[in-house]
Protein backbone atom coordinates (compact mmCIF):
# COMPACT_ATOMS: atom_id res chain seq x y z
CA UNK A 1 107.35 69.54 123.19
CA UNK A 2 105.88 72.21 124.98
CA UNK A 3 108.01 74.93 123.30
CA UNK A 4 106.49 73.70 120.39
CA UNK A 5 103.01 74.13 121.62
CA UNK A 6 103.68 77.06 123.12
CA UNK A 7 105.25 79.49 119.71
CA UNK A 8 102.16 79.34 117.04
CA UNK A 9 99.86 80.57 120.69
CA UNK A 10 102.43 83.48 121.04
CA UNK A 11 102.18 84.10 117.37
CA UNK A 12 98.66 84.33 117.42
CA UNK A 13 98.52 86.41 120.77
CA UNK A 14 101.29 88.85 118.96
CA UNK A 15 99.32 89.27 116.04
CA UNK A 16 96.06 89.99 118.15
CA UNK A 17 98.22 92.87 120.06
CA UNK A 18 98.50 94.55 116.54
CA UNK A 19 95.64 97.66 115.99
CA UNK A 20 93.41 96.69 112.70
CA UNK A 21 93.34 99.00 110.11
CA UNK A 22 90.96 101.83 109.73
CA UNK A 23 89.23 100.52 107.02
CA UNK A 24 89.30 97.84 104.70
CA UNK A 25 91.32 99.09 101.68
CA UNK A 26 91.62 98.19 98.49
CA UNK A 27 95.35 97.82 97.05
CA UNK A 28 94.79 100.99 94.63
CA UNK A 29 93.33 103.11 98.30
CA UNK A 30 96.62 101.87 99.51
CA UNK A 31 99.01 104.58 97.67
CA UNK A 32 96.43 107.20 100.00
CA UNK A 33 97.55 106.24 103.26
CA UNK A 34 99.40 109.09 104.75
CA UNK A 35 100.59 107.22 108.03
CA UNK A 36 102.94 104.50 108.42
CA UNK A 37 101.23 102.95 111.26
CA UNK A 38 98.39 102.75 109.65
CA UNK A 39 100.35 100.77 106.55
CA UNK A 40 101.73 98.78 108.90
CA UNK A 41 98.22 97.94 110.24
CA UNK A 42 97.03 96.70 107.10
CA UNK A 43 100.68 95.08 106.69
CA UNK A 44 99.60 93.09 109.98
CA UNK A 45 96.54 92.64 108.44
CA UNK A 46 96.93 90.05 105.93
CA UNK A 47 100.54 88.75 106.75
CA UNK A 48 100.06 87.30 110.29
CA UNK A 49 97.96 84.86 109.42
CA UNK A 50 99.99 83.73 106.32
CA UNK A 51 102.93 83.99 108.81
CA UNK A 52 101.16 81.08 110.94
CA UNK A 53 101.13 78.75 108.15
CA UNK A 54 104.52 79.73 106.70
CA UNK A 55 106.26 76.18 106.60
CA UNK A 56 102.59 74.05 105.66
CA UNK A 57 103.68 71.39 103.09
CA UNK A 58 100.77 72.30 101.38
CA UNK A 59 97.60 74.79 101.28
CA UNK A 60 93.70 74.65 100.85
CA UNK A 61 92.29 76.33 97.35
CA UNK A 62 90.81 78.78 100.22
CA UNK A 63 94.33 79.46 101.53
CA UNK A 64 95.76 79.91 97.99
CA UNK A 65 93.19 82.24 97.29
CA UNK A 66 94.05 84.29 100.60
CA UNK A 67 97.83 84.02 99.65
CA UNK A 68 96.94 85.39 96.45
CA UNK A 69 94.65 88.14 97.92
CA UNK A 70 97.19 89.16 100.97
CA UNK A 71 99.90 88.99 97.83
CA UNK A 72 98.16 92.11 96.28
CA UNK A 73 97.62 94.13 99.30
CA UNK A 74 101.28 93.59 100.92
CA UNK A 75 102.96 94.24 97.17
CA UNK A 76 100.87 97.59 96.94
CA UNK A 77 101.59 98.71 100.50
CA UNK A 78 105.89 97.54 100.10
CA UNK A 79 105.62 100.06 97.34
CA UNK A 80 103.75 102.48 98.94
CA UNK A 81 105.95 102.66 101.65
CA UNK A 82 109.25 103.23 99.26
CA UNK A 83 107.78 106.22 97.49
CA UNK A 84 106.03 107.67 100.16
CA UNK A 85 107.76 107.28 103.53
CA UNK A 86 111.24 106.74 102.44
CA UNK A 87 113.36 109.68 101.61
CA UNK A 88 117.42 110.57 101.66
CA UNK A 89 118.78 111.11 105.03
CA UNK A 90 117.27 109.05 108.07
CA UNK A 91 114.77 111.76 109.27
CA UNK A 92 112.69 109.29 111.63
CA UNK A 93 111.52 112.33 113.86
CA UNK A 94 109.50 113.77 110.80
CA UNK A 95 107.99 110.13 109.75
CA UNK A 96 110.65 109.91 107.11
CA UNK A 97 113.17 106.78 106.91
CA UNK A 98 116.44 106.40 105.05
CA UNK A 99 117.23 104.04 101.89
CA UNK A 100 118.06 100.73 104.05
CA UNK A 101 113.87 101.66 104.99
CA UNK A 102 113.58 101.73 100.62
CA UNK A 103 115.89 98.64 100.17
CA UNK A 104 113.24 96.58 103.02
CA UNK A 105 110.24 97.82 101.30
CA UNK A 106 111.98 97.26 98.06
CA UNK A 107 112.34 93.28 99.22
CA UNK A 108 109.44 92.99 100.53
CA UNK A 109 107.62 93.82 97.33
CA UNK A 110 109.52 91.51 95.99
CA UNK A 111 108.66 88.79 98.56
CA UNK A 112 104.96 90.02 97.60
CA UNK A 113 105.76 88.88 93.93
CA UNK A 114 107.03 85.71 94.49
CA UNK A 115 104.09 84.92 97.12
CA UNK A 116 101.42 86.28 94.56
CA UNK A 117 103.36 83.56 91.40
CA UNK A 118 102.95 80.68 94.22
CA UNK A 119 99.41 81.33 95.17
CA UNK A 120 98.60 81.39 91.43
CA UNK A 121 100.23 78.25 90.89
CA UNK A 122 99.22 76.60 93.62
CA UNK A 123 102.66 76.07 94.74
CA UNK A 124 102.80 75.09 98.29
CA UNK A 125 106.82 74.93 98.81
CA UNK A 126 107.40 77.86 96.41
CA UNK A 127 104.63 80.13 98.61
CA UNK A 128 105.93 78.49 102.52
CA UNK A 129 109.69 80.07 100.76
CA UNK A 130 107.91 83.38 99.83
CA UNK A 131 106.16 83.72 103.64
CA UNK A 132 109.51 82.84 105.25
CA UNK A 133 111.25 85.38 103.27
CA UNK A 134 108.95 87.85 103.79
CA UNK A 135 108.64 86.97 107.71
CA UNK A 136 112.68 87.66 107.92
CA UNK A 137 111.81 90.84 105.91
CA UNK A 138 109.46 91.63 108.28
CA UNK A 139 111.43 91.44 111.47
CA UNK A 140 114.67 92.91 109.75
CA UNK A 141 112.51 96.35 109.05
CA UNK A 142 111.18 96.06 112.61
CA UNK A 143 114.56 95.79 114.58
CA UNK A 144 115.64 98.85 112.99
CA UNK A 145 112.55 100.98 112.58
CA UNK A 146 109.71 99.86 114.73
């Protein structure tokens, strides 16, 4: 029972850890960030707090209309961070990743479409599937690249 307790506190305290962007950005100011971190912040940004409602039953218009918000921002970034920070060849020490780095962002812009169709429809089991797919998506890019 207390493990239970205890995860959503470490979630939260995790997510705190994480820098906040620079500025708030809109998702067409997105394809202008020139640093990953900074992505990443923005990333951080709107998924952590979707991540700590990830397996609700159901959602709050409000929340919907965050999931469909964060939906925009995290689709825009995904493909930002294929076209701009991906290329051939894993060249990590110039800020450059290799295609399984375009394959994650790839997914996870297509996690971002299936969260933004939930939050629109105001589906509740289709967006907790979305959020858990993009979570996995999310730590899979992280164990290799973070």
């Amino acid at each position: 029972m207390r493990l239970l307790l205890l995860c959503p506190l470490l979630c939260i305290a995790m997510a705190s850890c994480v820098p906040k962007p620079k500025k708030n950005y809109t998702a067409e100011e997105i394809a202008g960030v020139e640093q990953v971190h900074e992505v990443m912040r923005v990333n951080a940004h709107y998924a952590d707090p979707l991540f700590a409602l990830r397996d609700n039953a159901s959602f709050s218009d409000e929340q919907f209309a965050q999931i469909v918000d964060a939906s925009k921002m995290l689709q825009a970034s995904a493909a930002h961070m294929a076209s701009k920070f991906a290329v051939k060849g894993d060249s990590r020490e110039t800020g450059f990743y290799d295609e399984g780095f375009i394959d994650l962002s790839r997914t996870m812009e297509e996690n971002a479409k299936a969260l933004l169709a939930a939050g629109e429809a105001k589906n509740a089991a289709a967006a907790s599937e979305a959020l858990n797919a993009m979570r996995g998506t999310c730590q899979s890019c992280h164990s290799i690249y973070k």
